[in-house]
Protein backbone atom coordinates (compact mmCIF):
# COMPACT_ATOMS: atom_id res chain seq x y z
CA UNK A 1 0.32 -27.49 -12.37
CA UNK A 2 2.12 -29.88 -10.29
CA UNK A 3 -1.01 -30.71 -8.27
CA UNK A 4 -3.57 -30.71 -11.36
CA UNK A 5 -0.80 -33.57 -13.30
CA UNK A 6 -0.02 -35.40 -9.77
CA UNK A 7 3.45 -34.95 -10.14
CA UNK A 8 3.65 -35.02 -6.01
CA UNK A 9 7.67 -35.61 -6.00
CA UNK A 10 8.29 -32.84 -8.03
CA UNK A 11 6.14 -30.81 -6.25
CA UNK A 12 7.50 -31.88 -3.05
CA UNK A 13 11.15 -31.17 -4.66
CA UNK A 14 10.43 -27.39 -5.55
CA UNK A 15 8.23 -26.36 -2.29
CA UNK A 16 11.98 -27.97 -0.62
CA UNK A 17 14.08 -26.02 -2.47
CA UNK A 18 12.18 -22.72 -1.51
CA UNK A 19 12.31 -23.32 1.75
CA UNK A 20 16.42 -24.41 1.81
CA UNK A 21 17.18 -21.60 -0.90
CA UNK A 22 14.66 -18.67 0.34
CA UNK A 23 13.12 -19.55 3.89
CA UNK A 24 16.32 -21.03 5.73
CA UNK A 25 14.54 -20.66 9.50
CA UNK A 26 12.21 -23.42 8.29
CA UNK A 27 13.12 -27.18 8.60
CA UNK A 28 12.58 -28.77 5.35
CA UNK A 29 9.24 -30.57 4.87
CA UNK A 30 7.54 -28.07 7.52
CA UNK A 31 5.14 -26.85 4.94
CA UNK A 32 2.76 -25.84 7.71
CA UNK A 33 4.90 -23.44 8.94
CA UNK A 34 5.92 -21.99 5.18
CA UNK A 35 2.23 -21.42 4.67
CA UNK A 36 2.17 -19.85 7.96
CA UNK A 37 5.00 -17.24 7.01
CA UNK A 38 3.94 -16.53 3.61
CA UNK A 39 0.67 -15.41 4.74
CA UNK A 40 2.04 -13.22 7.25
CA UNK A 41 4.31 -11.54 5.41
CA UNK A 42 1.78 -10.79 2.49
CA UNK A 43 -0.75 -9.49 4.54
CA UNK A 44 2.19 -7.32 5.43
CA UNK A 45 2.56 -6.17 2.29
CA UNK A 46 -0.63 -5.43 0.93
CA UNK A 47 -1.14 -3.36 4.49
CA UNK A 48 2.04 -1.59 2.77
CA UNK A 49 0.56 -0.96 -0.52
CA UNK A 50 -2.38 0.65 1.25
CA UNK A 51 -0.60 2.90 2.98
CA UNK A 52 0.72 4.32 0.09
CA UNK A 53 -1.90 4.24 -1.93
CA UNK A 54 -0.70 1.58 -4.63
CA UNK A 55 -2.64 -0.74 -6.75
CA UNK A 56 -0.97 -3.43 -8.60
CA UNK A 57 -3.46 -3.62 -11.22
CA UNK A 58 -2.84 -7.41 -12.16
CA UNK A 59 -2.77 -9.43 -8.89
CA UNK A 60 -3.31 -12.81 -11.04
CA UNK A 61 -1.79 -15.69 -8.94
CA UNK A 62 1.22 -15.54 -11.16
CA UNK A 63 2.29 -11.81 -10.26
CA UNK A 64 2.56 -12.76 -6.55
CA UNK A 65 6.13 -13.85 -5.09
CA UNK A 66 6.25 -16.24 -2.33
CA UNK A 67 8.73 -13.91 -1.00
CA UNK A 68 6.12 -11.36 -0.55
CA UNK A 69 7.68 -8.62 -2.50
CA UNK A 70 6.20 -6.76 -5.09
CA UNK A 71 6.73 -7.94 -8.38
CA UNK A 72 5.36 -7.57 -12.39
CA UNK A 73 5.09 -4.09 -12.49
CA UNK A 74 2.51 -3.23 -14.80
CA UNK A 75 -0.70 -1.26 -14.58
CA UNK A 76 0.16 -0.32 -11.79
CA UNK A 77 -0.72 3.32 -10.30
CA UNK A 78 -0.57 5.12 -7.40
CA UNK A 79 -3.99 7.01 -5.78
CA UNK A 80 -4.02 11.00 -6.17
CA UNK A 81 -7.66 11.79 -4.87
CA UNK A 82 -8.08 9.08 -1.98
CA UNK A 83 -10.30 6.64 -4.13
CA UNK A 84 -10.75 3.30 -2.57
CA UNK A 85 -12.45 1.80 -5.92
CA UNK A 86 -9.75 2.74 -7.90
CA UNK A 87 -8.67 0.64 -10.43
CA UNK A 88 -5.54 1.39 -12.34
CA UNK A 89 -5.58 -0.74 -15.52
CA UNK A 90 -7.88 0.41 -17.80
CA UNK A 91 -8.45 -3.43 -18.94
CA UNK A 92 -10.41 -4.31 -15.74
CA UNK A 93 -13.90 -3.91 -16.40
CA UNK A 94 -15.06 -5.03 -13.50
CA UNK A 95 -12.76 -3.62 -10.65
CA UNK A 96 -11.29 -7.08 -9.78
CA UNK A 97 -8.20 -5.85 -8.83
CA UNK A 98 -9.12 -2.48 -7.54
CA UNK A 99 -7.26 -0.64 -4.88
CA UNK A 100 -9.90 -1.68 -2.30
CA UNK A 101 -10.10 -5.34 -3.09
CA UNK A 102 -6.31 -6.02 -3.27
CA UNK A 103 -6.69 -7.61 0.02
CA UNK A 104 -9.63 -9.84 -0.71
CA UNK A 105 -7.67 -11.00 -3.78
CA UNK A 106 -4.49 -11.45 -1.67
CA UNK A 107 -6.65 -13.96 0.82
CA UNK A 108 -8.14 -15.75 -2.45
CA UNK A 109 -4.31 -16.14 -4.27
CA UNK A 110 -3.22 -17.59 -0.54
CA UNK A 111 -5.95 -19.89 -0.26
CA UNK A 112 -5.22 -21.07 -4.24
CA UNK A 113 -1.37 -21.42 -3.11
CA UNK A 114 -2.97 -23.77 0.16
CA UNK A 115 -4.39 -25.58 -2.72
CA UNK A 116 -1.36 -26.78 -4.64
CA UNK A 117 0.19 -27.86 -1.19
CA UNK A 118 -2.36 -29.77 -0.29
CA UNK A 119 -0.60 -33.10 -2.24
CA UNK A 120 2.50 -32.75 0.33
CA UNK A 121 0.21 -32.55 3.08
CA UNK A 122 -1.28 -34.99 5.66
CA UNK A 123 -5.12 -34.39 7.35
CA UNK A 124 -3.66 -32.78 10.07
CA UNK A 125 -1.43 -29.99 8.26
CA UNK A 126 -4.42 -30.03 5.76
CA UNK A 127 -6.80 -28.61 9.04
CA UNK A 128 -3.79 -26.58 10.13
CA UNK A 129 -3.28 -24.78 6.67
CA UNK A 130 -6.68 -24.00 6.77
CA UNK A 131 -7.05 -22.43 10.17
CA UNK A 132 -4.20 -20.51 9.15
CA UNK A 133 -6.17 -18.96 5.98
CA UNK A 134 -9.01 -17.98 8.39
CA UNK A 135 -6.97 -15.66 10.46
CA UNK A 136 -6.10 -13.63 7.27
CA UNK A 137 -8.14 -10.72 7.90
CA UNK A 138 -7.15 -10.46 11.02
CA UNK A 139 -3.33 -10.65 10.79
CA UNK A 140 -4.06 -8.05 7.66
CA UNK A 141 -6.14 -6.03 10.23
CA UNK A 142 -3.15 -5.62 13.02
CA UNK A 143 -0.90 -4.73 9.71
CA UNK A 144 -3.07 -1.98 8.77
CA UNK A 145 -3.50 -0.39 11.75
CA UNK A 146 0.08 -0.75 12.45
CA UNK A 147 0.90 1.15 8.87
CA UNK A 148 -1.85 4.06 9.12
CA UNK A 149 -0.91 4.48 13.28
CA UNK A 150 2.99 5.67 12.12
CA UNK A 151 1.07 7.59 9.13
CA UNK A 152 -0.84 9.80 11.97
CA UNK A 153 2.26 9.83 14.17
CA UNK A 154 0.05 7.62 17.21
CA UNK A 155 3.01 6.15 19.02
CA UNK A 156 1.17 2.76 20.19
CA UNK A 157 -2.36 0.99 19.95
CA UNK A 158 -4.48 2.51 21.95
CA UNK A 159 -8.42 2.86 22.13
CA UNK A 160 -10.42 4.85 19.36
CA UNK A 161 -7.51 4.23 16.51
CA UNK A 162 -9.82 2.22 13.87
CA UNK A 163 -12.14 5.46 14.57
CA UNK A 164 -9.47 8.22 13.77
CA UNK A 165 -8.27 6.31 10.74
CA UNK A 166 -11.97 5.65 9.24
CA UNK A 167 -12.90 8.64 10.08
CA UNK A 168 -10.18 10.41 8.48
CA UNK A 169 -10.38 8.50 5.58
CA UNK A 170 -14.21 9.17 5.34
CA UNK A 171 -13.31 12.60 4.62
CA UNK A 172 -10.83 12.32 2.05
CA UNK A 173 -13.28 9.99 0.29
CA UNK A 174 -16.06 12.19 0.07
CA UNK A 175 -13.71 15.55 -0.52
CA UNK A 176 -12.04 13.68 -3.10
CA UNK A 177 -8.54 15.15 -1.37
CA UNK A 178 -5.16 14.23 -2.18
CA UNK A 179 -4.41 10.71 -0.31
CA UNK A 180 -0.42 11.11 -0.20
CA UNK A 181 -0.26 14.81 0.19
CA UNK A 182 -3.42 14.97 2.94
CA UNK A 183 -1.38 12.68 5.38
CA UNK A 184 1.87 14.16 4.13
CA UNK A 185 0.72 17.89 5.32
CA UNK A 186 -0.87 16.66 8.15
CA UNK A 187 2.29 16.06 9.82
CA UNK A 188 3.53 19.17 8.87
CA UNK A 189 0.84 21.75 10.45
CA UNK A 190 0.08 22.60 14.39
CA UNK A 191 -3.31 20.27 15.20
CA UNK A 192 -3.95 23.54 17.25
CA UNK A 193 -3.84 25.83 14.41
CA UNK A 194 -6.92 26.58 11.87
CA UNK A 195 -5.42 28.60 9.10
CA UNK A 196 -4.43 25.84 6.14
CA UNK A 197 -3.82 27.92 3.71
CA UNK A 198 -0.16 26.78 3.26
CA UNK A 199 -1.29 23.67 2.88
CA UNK A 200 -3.84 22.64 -0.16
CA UNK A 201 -4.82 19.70 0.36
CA UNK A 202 -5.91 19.83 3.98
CA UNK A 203 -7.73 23.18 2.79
CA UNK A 204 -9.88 20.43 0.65
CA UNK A 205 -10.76 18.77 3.66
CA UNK A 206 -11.41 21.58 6.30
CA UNK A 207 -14.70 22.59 5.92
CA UNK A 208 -15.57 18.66 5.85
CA UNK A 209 -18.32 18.67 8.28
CA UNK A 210 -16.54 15.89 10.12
CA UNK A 211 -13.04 17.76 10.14
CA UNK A 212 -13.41 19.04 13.38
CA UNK A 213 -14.54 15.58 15.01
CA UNK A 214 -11.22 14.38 13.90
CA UNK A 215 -9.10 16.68 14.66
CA UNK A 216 -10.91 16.29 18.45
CA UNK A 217 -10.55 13.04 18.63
CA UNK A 218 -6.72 13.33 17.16
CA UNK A 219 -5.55 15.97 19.82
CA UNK A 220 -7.22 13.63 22.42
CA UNK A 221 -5.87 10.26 21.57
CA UNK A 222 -2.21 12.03 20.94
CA UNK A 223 -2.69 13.04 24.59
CA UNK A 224 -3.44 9.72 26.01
CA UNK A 225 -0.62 8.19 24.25
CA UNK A 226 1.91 10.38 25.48
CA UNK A 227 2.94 11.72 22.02
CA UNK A 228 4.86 14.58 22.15
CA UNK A 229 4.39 17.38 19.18
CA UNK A 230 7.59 16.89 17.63
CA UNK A 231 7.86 13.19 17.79
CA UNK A 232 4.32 13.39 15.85
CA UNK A 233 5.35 15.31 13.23
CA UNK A 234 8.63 13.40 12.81
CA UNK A 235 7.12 10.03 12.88
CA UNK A 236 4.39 11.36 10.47
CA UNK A 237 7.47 12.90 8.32
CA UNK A 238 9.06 9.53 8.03
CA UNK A 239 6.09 7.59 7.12
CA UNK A 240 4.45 9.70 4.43
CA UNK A 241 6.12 10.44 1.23
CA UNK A 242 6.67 13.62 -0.02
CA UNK A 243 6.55 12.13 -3.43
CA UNK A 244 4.93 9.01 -5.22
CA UNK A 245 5.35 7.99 -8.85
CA UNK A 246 2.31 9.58 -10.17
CA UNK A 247 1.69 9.08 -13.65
CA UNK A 248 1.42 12.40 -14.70
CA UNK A 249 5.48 12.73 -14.14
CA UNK A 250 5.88 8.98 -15.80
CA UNK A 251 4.54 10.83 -18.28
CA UNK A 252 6.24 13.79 -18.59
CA UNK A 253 9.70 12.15 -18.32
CA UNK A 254 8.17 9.41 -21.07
CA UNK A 255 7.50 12.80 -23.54
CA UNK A 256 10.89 14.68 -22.78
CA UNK A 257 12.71 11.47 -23.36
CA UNK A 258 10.93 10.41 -26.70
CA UNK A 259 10.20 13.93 -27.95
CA UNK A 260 12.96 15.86 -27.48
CA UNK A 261 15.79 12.28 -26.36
CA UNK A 262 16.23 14.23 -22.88
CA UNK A 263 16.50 11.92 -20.26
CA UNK A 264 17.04 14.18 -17.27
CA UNK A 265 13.20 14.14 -16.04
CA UNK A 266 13.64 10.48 -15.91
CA UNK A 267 17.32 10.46 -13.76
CA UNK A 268 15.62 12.82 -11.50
CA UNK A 269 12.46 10.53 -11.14
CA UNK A 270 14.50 7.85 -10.31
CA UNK A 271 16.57 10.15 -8.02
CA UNK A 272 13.39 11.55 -6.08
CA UNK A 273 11.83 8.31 -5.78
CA UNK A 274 14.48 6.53 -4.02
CA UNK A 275 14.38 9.14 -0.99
CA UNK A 276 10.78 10.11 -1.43
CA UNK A 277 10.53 11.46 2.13
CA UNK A 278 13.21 14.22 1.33
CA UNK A 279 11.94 17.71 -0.22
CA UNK A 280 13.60 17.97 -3.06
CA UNK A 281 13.72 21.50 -4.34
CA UNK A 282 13.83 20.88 -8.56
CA UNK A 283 10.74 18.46 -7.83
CA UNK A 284 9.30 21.07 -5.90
CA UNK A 285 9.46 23.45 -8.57
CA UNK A 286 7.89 21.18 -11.06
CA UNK A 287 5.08 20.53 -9.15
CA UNK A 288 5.94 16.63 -8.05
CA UNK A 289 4.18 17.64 -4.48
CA UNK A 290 1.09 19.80 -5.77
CA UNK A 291 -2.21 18.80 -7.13
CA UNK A 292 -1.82 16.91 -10.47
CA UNK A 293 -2.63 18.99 -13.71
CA UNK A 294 -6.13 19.15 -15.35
CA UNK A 295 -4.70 17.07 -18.26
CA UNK A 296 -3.34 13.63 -16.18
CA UNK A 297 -7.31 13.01 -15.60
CA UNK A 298 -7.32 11.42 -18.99
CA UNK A 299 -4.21 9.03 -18.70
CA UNK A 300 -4.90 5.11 -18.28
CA UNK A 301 -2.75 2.19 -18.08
CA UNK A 302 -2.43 -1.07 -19.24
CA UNK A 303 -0.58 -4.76 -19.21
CA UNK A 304 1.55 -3.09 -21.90
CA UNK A 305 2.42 -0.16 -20.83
């Protein structure tokens, strides 16, 4: 707004007070280096939001903080099968803001934010800014890998990574298996072993024609890294949720508290989902870790839910 009505001072006034109130580390007027941060930290973040399989839903410009933290909860959902073009709000025709393109739109909103700067800039932090937006994918890249090495327990980068993660999210793709509980149970089985039957959703995945590449290529690369069995599994234990907000159990505790004005499901929600790595028994029994009920397949989102 500032920008399009060439109101430079007050621009110049609020980008200021971000960086005094919210970015202390930064001189004041080094705009450069503001740009610099904020890009980092949201490729971060999306990176995050991968890893655990959320999708916004509404990633307008508005709904993104220049703190990079996740804000304007709306249509938002998390995956259950591993779906990369999901799209959680049932408003978006078109898949703008599906899970899969939620970095592309995080690169676009960044290079709109580069935009309203560019009235505090001079030429040379103009060129500067806008080498800065070219290394987006590959500062989102390094996050990435960084988020799904803990999620398979790989203790540094090492060669054939990008390979082991594709190819293990190939699988769940074309399996249509469980994205949480698939990495989740993962960490949880001996690579060595071949019975999953204790385990459902890596039984989706085993007969995968694939499977066996991976789980190859995973004993190998564990090897070479010098990862040790029970670091694995407790790295993978600590980086994989146990539970996600799925909205089959929004759901639920919506109906038990409007139905029947019993607001326990919701307490326990709230309790569960602020040590989601933790088995819970009570959430065990209702089925918060197990493959979501024929009847969720019809529930959809919106801004107004």
């Amino acid at each position: 707004i500032f920008h399009r009505e060439n109101e430079v001072e007050t621009l110049k006034k609020v980008v200021d007070f971000v960086i005094k109130h919210n970015y202390p580390q930064i001189a004041t007027g080094d705009y450069v280096t503001l740009l610099s941060t904020i890009v980092c930290d949201s490729a971060s973040l999306v990176a995050r939001w991968m890893g655990v399989g959320f999708a916004h839903g509404v990633l307008n410009t508005d709904n993104m903080s220049l703190l990079s933290v996740t804000i304007d909860y709306g249509p938002f959902g998390f995956l259950d099968a591993y779906e990369p073009t999901f799209i959680p709000n049932h408003s978006d025709d078109e898949g703008r803001y599906s899970y899969e393109n939620q970095p592309k739109i995080f690169k676009w909103n960044l290079n709109r934010l580069a935009a309203a700067l560019e009235p505090i800039l001079n030429e040379k932090e103009k060129s500067e800014t806008a080498e800065i937006l070219s290394r987006f994918d590959a500062i989102y890249r390094q996050h990435f890998l960084a988020v799904f090495r803990r999620k398979l327990g790989l203790p540094q980068s090492i060669d054939g990574e990008s390979r082991l993660i594709q190819l293990f999210l190939d699988i769940l793709e074309q399996k249509r298996a469980d994205f949480t509980q698939a990495f989740r149970q993962l960490g949880q089985i001996d690579l060595s072993a071949q019975d999953y039957s204790q385990h459902w959703a890596l039984e989706i995945i085993k007969s995968h024609p694939n499977f066996t590449e991976f789980i190859a290529l995973y004993r190998h690369l564990l090897t070479e890294s010098g990862q040790v069995e029970s670091q694995r599994r407790s790295m993978m234990n600590a980086s994989n949720p146990q539970y996600i907000l799925r909205n089959w159990m929004a759901e639920y505790a919506i109906r038990k508290a409007q139905l029947d004005n019993d607001h326990q499901p919701t307490q326990h929600l709230l309790d569960i989902l602020r040590r989601p790595f933790e088995i819970d028994d009570k959430a065990e029994a209702l089925g918060y870790s197990k493959s979501p009920p024929s009847w969720a397949c019809s529930l959809r989102v919106s801004c107004s839910s």
